[in-house]
C-alpha atoms as a PDB file:
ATOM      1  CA  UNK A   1      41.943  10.184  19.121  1.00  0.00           C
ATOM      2  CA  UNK A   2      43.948   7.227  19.006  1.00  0.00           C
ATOM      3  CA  UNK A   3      47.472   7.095  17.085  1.00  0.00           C
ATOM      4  CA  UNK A   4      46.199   3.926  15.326  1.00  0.00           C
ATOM      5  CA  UNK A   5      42.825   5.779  13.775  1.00  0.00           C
ATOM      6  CA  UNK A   6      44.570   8.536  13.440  1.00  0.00           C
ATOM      7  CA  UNK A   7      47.114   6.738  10.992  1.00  0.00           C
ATOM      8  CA  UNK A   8      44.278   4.772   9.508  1.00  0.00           C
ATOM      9  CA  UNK A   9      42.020   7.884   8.749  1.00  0.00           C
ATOM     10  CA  UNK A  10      45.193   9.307   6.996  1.00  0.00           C
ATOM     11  CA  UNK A  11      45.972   5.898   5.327  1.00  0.00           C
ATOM     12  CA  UNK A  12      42.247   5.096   4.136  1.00  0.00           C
ATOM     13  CA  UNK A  13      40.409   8.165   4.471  1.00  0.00           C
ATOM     14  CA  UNK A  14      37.324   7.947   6.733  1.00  0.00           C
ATOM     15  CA  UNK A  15      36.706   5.339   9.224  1.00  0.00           C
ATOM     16  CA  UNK A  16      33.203   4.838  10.800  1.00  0.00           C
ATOM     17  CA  UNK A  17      32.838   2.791  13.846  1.00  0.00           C
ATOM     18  CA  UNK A  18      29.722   0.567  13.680  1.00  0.00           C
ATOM     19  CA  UNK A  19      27.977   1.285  16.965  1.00  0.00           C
ATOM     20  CA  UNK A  20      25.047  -1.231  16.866  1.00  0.00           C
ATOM     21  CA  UNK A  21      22.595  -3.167  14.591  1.00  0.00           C
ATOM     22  CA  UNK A  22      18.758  -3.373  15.098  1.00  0.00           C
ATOM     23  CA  UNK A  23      16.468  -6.242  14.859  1.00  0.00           C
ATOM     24  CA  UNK A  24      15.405  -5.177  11.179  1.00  0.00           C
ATOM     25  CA  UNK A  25      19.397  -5.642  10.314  1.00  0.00           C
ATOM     26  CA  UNK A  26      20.035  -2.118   9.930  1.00  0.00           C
ATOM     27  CA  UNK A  27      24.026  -1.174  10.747  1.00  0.00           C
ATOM     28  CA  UNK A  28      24.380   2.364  12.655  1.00  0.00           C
ATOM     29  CA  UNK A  29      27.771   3.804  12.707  1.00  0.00           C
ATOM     30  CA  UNK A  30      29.235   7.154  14.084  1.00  0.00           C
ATOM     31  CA  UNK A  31      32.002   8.974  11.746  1.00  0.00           C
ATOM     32  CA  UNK A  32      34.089  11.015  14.723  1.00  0.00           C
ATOM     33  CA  UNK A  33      35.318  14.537  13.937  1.00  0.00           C
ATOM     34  CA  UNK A  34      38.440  14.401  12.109  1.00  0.00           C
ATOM     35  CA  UNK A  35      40.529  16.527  10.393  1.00  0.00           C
ATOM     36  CA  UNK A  36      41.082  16.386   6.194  1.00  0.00           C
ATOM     37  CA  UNK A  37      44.350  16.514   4.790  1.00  0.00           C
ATOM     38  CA  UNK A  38      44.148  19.962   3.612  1.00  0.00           C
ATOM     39  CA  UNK A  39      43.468  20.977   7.793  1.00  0.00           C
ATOM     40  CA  UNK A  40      39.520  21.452   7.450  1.00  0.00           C
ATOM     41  CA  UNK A  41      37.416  20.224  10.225  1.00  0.00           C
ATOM     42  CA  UNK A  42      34.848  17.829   9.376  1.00  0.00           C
ATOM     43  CA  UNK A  43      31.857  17.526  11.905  1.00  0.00           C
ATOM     44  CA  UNK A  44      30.972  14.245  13.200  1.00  0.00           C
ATOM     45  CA  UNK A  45      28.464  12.334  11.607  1.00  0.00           C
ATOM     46  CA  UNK A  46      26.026   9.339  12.197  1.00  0.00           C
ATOM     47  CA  UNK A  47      24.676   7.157   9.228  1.00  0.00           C
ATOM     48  CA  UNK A  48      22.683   4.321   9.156  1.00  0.00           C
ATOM     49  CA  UNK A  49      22.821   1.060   6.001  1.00  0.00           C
ATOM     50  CA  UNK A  50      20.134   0.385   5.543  1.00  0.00           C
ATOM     51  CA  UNK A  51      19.446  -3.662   5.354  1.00  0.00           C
ATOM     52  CA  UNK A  52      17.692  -2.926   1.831  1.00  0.00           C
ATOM     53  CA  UNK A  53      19.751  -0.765   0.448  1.00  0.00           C
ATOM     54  CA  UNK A  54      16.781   0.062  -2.497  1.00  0.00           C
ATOM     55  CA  UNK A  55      16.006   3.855  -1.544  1.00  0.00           C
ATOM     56  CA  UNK A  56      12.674   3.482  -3.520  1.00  0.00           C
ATOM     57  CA  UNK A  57      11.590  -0.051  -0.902  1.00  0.00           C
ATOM     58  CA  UNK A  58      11.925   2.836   2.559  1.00  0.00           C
ATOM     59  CA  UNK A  59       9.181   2.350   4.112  1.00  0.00           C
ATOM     60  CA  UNK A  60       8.108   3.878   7.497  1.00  0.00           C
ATOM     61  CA  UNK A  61       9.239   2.432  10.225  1.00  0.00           C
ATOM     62  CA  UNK A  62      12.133   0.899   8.633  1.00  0.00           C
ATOM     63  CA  UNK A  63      14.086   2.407  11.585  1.00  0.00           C
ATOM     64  CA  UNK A  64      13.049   1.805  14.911  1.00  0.00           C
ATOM     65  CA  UNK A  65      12.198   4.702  16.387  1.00  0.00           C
ATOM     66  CA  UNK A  66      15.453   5.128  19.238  1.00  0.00           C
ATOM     67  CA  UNK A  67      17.533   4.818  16.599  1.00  0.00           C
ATOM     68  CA  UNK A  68      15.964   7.453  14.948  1.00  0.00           C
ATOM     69  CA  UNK A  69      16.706   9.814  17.591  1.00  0.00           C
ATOM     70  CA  UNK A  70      20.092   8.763  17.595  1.00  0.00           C
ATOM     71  CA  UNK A  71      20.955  10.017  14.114  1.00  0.00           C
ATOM     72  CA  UNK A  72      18.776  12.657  14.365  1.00  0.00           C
ATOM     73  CA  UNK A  73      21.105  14.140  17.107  1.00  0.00           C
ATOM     74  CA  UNK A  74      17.639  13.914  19.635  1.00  0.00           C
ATOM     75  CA  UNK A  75      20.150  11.416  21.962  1.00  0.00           C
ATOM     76  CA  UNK A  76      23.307  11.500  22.783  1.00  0.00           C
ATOM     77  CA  UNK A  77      24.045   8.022  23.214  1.00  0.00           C
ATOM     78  CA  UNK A  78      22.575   4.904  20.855  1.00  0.00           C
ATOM     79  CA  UNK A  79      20.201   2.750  22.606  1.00  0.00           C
ATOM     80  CA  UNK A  80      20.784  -0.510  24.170  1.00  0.00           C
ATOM     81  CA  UNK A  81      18.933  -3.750  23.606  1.00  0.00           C
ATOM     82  CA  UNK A  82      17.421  -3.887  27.176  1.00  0.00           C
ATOM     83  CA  UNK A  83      16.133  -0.290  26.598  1.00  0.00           C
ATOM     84  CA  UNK A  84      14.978  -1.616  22.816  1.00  0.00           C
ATOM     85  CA  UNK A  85      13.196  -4.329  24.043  1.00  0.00           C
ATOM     86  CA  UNK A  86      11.813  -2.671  27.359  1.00  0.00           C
ATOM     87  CA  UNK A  87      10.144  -0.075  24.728  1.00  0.00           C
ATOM     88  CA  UNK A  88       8.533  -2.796  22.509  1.00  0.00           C
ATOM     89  CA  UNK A  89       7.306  -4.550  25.149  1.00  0.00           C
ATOM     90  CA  UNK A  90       5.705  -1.476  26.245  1.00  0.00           C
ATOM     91  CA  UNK A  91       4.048  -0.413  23.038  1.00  0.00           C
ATOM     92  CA  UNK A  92       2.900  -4.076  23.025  1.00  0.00           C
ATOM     93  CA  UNK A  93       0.877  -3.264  26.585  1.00  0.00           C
ATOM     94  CA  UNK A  94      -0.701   0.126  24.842  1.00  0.00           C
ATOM     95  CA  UNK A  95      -1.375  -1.742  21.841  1.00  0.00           C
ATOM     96  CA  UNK A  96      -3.854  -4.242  24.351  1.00  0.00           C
ATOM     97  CA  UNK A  97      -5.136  -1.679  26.299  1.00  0.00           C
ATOM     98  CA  UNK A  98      -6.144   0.656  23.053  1.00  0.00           C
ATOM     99  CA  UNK A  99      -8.107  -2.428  22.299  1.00  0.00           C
ATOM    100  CA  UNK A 100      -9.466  -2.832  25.546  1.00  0.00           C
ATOM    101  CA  UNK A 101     -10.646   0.535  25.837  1.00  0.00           C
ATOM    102  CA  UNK A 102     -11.989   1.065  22.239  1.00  0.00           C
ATOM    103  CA  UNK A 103     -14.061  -2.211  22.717  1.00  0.00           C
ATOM    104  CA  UNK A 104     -15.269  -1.084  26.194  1.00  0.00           C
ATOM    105  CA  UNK A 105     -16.290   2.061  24.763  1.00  0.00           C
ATOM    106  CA  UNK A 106     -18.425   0.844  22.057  1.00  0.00           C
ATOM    107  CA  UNK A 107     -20.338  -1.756  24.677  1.00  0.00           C
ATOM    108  CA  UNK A 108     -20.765   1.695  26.739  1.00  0.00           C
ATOM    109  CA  UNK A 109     -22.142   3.081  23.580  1.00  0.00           C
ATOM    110  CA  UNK A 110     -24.182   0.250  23.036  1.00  0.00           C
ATOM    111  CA  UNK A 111     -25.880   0.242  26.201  1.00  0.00           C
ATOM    112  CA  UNK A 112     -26.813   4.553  25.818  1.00  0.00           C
ATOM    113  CA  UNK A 113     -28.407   3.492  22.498  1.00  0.00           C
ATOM    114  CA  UNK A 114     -30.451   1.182  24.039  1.00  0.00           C
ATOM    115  CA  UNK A 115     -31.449   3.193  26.942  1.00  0.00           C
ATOM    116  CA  UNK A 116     -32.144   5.928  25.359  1.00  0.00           C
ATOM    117  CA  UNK A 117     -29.663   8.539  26.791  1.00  0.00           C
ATOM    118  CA  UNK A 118     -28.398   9.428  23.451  1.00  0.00           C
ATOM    119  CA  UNK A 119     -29.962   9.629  19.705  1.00  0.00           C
ATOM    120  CA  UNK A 120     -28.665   7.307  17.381  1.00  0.00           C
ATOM    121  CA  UNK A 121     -26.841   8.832  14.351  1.00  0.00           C
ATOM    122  CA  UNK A 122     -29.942   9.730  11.808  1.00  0.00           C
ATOM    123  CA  UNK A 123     -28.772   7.710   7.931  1.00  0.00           C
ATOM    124  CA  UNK A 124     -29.351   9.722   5.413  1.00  0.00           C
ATOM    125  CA  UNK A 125     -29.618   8.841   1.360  1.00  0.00           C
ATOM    126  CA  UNK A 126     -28.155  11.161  -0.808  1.00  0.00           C
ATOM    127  CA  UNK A 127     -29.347  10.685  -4.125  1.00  0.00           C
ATOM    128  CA  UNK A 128     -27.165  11.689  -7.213  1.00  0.00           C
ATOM    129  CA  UNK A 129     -23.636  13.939  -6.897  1.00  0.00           C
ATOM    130  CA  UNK A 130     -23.853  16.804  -4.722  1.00  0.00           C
ATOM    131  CA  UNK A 131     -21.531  19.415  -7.067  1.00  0.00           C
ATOM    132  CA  UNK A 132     -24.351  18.857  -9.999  1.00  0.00           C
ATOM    133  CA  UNK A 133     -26.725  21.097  -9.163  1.00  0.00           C
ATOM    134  CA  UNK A 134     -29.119  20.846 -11.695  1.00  0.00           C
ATOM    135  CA  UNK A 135     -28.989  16.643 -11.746  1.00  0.00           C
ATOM    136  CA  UNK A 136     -32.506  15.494 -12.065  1.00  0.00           C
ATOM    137  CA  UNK A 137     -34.031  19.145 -12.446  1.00  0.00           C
ATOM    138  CA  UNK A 138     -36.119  19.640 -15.749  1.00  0.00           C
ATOM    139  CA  UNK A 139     -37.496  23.064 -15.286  1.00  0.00           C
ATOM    140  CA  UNK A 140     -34.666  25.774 -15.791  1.00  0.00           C
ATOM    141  CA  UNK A 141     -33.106  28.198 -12.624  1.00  0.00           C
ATOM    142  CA  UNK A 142     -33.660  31.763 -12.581  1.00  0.00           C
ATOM    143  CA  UNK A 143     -30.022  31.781 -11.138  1.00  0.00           C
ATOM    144  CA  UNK A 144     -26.785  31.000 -12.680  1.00  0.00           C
ATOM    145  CA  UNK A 145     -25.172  28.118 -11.636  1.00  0.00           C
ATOM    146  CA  UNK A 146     -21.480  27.014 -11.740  1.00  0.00           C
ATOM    147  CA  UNK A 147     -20.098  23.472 -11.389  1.00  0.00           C
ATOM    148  CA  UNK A 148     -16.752  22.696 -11.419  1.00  0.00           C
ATOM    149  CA  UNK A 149     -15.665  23.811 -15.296  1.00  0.00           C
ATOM    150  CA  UNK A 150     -19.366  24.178 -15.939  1.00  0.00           C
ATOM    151  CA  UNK A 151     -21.124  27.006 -16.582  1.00  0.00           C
ATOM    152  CA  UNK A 152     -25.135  27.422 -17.300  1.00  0.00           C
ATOM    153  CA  UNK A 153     -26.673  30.652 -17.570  1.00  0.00           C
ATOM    154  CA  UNK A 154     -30.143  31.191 -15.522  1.00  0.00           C
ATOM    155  CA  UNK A 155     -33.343  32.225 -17.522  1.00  0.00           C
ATOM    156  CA  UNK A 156     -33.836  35.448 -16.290  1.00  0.00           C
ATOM    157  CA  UNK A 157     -36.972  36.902 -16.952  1.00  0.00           C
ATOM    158  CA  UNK A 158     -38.060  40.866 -15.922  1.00  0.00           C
ATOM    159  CA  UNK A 159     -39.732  41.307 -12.743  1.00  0.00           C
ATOM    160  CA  UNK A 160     -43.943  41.238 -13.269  1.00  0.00           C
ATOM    161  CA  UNK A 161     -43.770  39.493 -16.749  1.00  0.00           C
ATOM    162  CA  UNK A 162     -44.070  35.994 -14.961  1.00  0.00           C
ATOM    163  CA  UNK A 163     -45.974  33.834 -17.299  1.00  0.00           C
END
Protein backbone atom coordinates (compact mmCIF):
# COMPACT_ATOMS: atom_id res chain seq x y z
CA UNK A 1 0.00 0.00 0.00
CA UNK A 2 1.04 3.24 -1.09
CA UNK A 3 1.97 6.18 1.49
CA UNK A 4 -0.42 8.44 -0.50
CA UNK A 5 -3.69 5.93 -0.01
CA UNK A 6 -2.56 5.15 2.97
CA UNK A 7 -2.80 8.92 4.15
CA UNK A 8 -5.94 9.34 2.13
CA UNK A 9 -7.79 6.24 3.65
CA UNK A 10 -6.85 7.82 7.09
CA UNK A 11 -7.82 11.37 5.87
CA UNK A 12 -11.25 10.35 4.11
CA UNK A 13 -12.01 7.03 5.25
CA UNK A 14 -12.41 4.43 2.46
CA UNK A 15 -11.18 4.79 -0.97
CA UNK A 16 -12.40 2.46 -3.81
CA UNK A 17 -10.54 2.32 -6.99
CA UNK A 18 -12.91 2.18 -10.00
CA UNK A 19 -11.60 -0.76 -11.99
CA UNK A 20 -13.82 -0.63 -15.15
CA UNK A 21 -17.28 0.34 -16.56
CA UNK A 22 -19.49 -1.91 -18.81
CA UNK A 23 -21.41 -1.11 -21.84
CA UNK A 24 -24.77 -0.82 -19.73
CA UNK A 25 -22.77 2.14 -17.70
CA UNK A 26 -22.37 0.23 -14.68
CA UNK A 27 -19.02 1.47 -12.50
CA UNK A 28 -17.11 -1.64 -10.76
CA UNK A 29 -14.70 -0.74 -8.13
CA UNK A 30 -12.45 -2.85 -5.73
CA UNK A 31 -12.19 -1.52 -1.91
CA UNK A 32 -8.45 -3.07 -0.95
CA UNK A 33 -7.94 -4.48 2.55
CA UNK A 34 -7.22 -1.81 4.89
CA UNK A 35 -6.93 -1.34 8.28
CA UNK A 36 -9.67 0.93 10.58
CA UNK A 37 -8.52 3.31 12.95
CA UNK A 38 -9.27 1.32 15.92
CA UNK A 39 -6.56 -1.62 14.20
CA UNK A 40 -9.42 -4.04 12.81
CA UNK A 41 -8.87 -5.60 9.51
CA UNK A 42 -11.39 -5.01 6.99
CA UNK A 43 -11.54 -7.62 4.05
CA UNK A 44 -11.42 -6.41 0.63
CA UNK A 45 -14.42 -5.80 -1.14
CA UNK A 46 -15.84 -5.35 -4.75
CA UNK A 47 -19.09 -3.28 -5.46
CA UNK A 48 -20.69 -2.41 -8.41
CA UNK A 49 -23.17 1.33 -9.07
CA UNK A 50 -25.36 0.48 -10.62
CA UNK A 51 -26.26 2.99 -13.75
CA UNK A 52 -29.98 3.05 -12.28
CA UNK A 53 -29.47 3.33 -9.04
CA UNK A 54 -33.57 2.37 -8.38
CA UNK A 55 -33.10 -1.12 -6.53
CA UNK A 56 -36.82 -1.88 -7.40
CA UNK A 57 -35.87 -1.19 -11.77
CA UNK A 58 -32.88 -4.54 -11.30
CA UNK A 59 -33.60 -6.45 -13.76
CA UNK A 60 -31.71 -9.62 -14.90
CA UNK A 61 -29.04 -9.18 -16.77
CA UNK A 62 -28.39 -5.77 -15.67
CA UNK A 63 -24.79 -7.02 -15.15
CA UNK A 64 -23.07 -8.66 -17.76
CA UNK A 65 -22.34 -11.81 -16.85
CA UNK A 66 -18.02 -11.53 -16.42
CA UNK A 67 -18.60 -8.97 -14.31
CA UNK A 68 -20.67 -10.96 -12.34
CA UNK A 69 -18.05 -13.35 -11.64
CA UNK A 70 -15.86 -10.70 -10.76
CA UNK A 71 -17.76 -9.54 -7.68
CA UNK A 72 -18.84 -12.72 -6.97
CA UNK A 73 -15.14 -13.65 -6.18
CA UNK A 74 -15.61 -16.58 -9.29
CA UNK A 75 -12.40 -14.45 -11.05
CA UNK A 76 -9.67 -13.08 -9.89
CA UNK A 77 -9.11 -10.44 -12.24
CA UNK A 78 -12.07 -8.06 -13.98
CA UNK A 79 -12.52 -8.68 -17.55
CA UNK A 80 -11.22 -6.78 -20.39
CA UNK A 81 -13.11 -5.32 -23.31
CA UNK A 82 -11.50 -7.66 -25.95
CA UNK A 83 -12.52 -10.64 -23.70
CA UNK A 84 -16.19 -8.69 -23.29
CA UNK A 85 -16.67 -8.36 -26.71
CA UNK A 86 -15.02 -11.76 -27.87
CA UNK A 87 -17.90 -13.35 -25.48
CA UNK A 88 -20.82 -11.39 -27.08
CA UNK A 89 -19.81 -12.03 -30.26
CA UNK A 90 -19.85 -15.56 -29.39
CA UNK A 91 -23.25 -15.82 -27.80
CA UNK A 92 -24.30 -13.91 -30.97
CA UNK A 93 -22.96 -17.20 -33.17
CA UNK A 94 -25.06 -19.68 -30.62
CA UNK A 95 -27.86 -17.43 -30.75
CA UNK A 96 -27.85 -18.21 -35.01
CA UNK A 97 -27.08 -21.58 -34.78
CA UNK A 98 -29.98 -22.33 -31.95
CA UNK A 99 -32.08 -20.97 -34.72
CA UNK A 100 -30.62 -22.89 -37.31
CA UNK A 101 -30.95 -26.03 -35.62
CA UNK A 102 -34.47 -25.57 -34.06
CA UNK A 103 -35.74 -24.67 -37.64
CA UNK A 104 -33.90 -27.68 -39.18
CA UNK A 105 -35.41 -29.81 -36.70
CA UNK A 106 -38.93 -28.97 -37.22
CA UNK A 107 -38.46 -29.41 -41.33
CA UNK A 108 -36.97 -32.96 -40.11
CA UNK A 109 -40.12 -33.31 -38.18
CA UNK A 110 -42.10 -32.25 -40.91
CA UNK A 111 -40.90 -34.61 -43.34
CA UNK A 112 -41.49 -37.97 -40.51
CA UNK A 113 -45.09 -36.66 -40.36
CA UNK A 114 -45.48 -36.89 -43.77
CA UNK A 115 -43.86 -40.14 -44.29
CA UNK A 116 -45.29 -41.74 -41.87
CA UNK A 117 -42.38 -42.78 -39.53
CA UNK A 118 -43.94 -41.20 -36.59
CA UNK A 119 -47.74 -40.57 -35.30
CA UNK A 120 -48.76 -37.19 -35.16
CA UNK A 121 -49.67 -35.88 -31.65
CA UNK A 122 -53.55 -37.13 -31.21
CA UNK A 123 -55.79 -33.35 -30.13
CA UNK A 124 -57.89 -33.96 -27.69
CA UNK A 125 -61.13 -31.70 -26.40
CA UNK A 126 -61.58 -31.52 -22.93
CA UNK A 127 -64.87 -30.40 -22.17
CA UNK A 128 -65.61 -28.49 -18.83
CA UNK A 129 -62.85 -28.20 -15.68
CA UNK A 130 -61.18 -31.28 -14.84
CA UNK A 131 -61.16 -30.74 -10.67
CA UNK A 132 -65.26 -30.65 -10.94
CA UNK A 133 -66.07 -33.92 -10.90
CA UNK A 134 -69.56 -33.98 -10.95
CA UNK A 135 -69.82 -30.96 -13.87
CA UNK A 136 -72.49 -32.01 -16.22
CA UNK A 137 -73.53 -35.24 -14.15
CA UNK A 138 -77.33 -35.31 -13.13
CA UNK A 139 -77.66 -38.67 -11.58
CA UNK A 140 -75.94 -38.73 -8.02
CA UNK A 141 -72.37 -40.94 -7.14
CA UNK A 142 -72.45 -43.75 -4.88
CA UNK A 143 -68.95 -42.34 -3.85
CA UNK A 144 -67.98 -39.28 -2.07
CA UNK A 145 -66.34 -36.83 -3.88
CA UNK A 146 -64.02 -33.93 -2.84
CA UNK A 147 -63.10 -30.84 -4.89
CA UNK A 148 -60.94 -28.39 -3.82
CA UNK A 149 -63.00 -26.83 -0.53
CA UNK A 150 -65.92 -28.90 -1.72
CA UNK A 151 -67.37 -31.57 -0.22
CA UNK A 152 -70.55 -33.81 -1.49
CA UNK A 153 -71.54 -36.81 0.22
CA UNK A 154 -72.31 -40.06 -2.11
CA UNK A 155 -75.85 -41.70 -1.89
CA UNK A 156 -75.04 -44.77 -0.45
CA UNK A 157 -77.52 -47.26 -0.59
CA UNK A 158 -77.19 -51.09 1.20
CA UNK A 159 -75.93 -53.75 -0.90
CA UNK A 160 -79.14 -55.85 -2.71
CA UNK A 161 -81.73 -53.00 -2.11
CA UNK A 162 -80.86 -51.53 -5.66
CA UNK A 163 -84.03 -50.07 -6.94
Amino acid sequence: MSRITSLLRRSFGVVKEHVGTDHLGNKYYYIPEQKSWTGRVIRPKRLVEAANPNEFEYMEGSIPSEWDAWIRGRRKQPPTIEELSQNEHYREQIKIKAVEAEEKDKAMQAKEYEEGLVARPVQTQVKGHASAAQFGKTEFSEDPVSTANTFQPGSWTPPGSKK
